[in-house]
Each structure stands twice: as structure tokens, then as C-alpha cells.
C-alpha atoms as a PDB file:
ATOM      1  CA  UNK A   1     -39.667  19.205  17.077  1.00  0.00           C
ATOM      2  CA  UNK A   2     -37.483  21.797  15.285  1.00  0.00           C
ATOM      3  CA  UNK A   3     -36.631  23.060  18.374  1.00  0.00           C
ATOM      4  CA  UNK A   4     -35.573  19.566  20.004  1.00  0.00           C
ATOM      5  CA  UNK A   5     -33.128  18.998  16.536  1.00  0.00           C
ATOM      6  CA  UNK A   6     -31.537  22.901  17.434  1.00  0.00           C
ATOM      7  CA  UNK A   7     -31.016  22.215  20.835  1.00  0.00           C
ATOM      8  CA  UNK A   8     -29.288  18.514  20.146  1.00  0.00           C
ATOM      9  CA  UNK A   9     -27.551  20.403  17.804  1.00  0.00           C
ATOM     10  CA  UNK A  10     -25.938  23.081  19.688  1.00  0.00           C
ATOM     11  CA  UNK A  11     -25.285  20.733  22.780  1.00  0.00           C
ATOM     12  CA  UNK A  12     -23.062  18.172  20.259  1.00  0.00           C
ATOM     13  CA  UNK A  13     -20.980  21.438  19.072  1.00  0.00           C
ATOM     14  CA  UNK A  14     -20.385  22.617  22.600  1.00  0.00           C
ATOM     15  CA  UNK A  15     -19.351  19.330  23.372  1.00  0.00           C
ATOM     16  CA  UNK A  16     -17.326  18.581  20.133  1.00  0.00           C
ATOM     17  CA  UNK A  17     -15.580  22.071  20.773  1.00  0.00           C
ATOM     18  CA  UNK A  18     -14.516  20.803  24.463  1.00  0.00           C
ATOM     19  CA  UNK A  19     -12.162  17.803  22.831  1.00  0.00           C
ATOM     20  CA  UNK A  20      -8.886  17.243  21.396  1.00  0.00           C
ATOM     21  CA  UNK A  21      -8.067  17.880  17.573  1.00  0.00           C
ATOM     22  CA  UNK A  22      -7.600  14.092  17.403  1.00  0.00           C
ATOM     23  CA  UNK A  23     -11.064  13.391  19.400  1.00  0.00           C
ATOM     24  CA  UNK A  24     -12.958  15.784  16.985  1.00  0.00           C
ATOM     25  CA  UNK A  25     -11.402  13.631  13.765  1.00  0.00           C
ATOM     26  CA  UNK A  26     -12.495  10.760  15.653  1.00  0.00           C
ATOM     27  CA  UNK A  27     -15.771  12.069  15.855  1.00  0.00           C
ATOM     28  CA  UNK A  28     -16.208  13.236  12.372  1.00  0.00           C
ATOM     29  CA  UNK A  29     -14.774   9.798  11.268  1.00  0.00           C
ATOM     30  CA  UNK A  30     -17.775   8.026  12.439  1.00  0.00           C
ATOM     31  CA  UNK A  31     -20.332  10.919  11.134  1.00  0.00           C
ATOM     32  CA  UNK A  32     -18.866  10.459   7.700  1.00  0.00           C
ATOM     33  CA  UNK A  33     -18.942   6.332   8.592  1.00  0.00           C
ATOM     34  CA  UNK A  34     -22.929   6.664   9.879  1.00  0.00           C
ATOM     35  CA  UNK A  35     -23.802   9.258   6.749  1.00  0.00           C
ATOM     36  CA  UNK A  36     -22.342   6.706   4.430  1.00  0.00           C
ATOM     37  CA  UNK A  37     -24.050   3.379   5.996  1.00  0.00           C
ATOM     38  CA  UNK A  38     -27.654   5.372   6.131  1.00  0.00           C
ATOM     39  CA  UNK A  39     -27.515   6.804   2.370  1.00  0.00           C
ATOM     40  CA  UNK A  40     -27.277   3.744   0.836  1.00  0.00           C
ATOM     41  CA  UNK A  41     -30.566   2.289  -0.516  1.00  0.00           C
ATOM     42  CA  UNK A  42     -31.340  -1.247   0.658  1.00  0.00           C
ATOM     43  CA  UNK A  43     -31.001  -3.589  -2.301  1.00  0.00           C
ATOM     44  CA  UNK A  44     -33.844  -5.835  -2.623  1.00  0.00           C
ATOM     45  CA  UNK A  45     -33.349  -9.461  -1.915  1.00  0.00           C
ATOM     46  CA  UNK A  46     -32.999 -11.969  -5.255  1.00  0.00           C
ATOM     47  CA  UNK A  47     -34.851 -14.980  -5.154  1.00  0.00           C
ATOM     48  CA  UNK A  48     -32.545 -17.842  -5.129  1.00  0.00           C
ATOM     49  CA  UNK A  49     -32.703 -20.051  -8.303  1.00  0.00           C
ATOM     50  CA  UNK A  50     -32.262 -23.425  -7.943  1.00  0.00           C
ATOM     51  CA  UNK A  51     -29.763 -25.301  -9.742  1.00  0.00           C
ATOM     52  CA  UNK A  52     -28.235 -22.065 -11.113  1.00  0.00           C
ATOM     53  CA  UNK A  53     -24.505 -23.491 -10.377  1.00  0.00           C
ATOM     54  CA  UNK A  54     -24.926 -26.881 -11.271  1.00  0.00           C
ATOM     55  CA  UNK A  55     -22.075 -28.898 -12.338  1.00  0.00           C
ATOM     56  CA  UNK A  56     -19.646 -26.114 -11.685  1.00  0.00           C
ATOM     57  CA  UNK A  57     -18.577 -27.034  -7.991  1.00  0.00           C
ATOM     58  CA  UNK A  58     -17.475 -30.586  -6.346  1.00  0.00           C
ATOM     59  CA  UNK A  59     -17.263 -31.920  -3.424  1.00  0.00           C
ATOM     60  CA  UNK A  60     -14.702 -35.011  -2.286  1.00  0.00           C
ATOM     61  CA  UNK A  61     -15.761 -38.181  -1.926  1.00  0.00           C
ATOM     62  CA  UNK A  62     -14.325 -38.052   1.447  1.00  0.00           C
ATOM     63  CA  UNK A  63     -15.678 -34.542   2.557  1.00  0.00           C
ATOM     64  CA  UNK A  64     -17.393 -36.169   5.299  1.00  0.00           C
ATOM     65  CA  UNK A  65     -14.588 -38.232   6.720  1.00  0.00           C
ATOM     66  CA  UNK A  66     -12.842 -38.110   9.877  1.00  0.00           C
ATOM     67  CA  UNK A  67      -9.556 -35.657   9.801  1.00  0.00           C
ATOM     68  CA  UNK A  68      -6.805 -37.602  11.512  1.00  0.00           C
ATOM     69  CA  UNK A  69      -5.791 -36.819  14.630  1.00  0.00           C
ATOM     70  CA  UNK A  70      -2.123 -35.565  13.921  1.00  0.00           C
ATOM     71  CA  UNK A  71      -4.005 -32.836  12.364  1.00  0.00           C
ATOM     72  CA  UNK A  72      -5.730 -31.430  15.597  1.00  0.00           C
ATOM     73  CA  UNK A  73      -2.566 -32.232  17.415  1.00  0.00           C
ATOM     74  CA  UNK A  74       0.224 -30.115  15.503  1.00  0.00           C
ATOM     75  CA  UNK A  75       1.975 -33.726  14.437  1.00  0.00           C
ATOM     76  CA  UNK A  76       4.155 -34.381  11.427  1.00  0.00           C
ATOM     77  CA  UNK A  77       3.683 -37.490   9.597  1.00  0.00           C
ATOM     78  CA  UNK A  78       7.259 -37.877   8.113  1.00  0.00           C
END
């Protein structure tokens, strides 16, 4: 197993060595982006609580109306 992680190893710094400055920052760029994403423990979900925002939002009386068509066509009304 060790020897499988050496040999990965190795072959990603020959390869690494073969590109452009600009390739290798590229390259390290996403390292540093997969390090990041990996290190960070998973929060545990929260268990929604019902009614926790009550009374603080609304929602029109006409939410569920038809928009009128001038709006899906680009059309002025004045």
C-alpha cells in the first residue's frame, strides 16, 4: 500500500515538473481547493422546527395569480 502512495507520488511530480509555471499554479490551486473542501468536518443536520418563523414573513394575496402577459413579452404599459 505504502508503496502504491510512493509510486503515485513520484509519477504526479514527474508530471507536475513537465508543465508550465502557470499549469503548476493551476495545479496547486485545486490541491489547496480539494485540501480545503476535505478538512472540513461535516456539520450535522438540525432538525427543522416547525413554526419557528411564524408571523415574520408574508405572502400577497395575489402570489398565485397570473403575471400579465406584457411581462413575458418585454411590453411597456405607459
Amino acid at each position: 500500500m505504502i508503496y502504491q502512495v510512493l509510486d503515485s507520488t513520484s509519477k504526479l511530480i514527474t508530471k507536475l515538473q513537465t508543465l508550465a509555471p502557470e499549469q503548476q499554479q493551476e495545479v496547486l490551486d485545486f490541491v489547496e481547493f480539494l485540501a480545503q473542501k476535505y478538512a472540513q468536518p461535516q456539520q450535522p443536520h438540525q432538525k427543522r422546527v416547525l413554526g419557528l418563523n411564524q408571523g415574520k414573513i408574508w405572502i400577497s394575496d395575489d402570489f398565485n395569480d397570473s403575471l400579465p402577459n406584457e411581462l413575458w413579452l418585454g411590453e411597456s404599459e405607459g
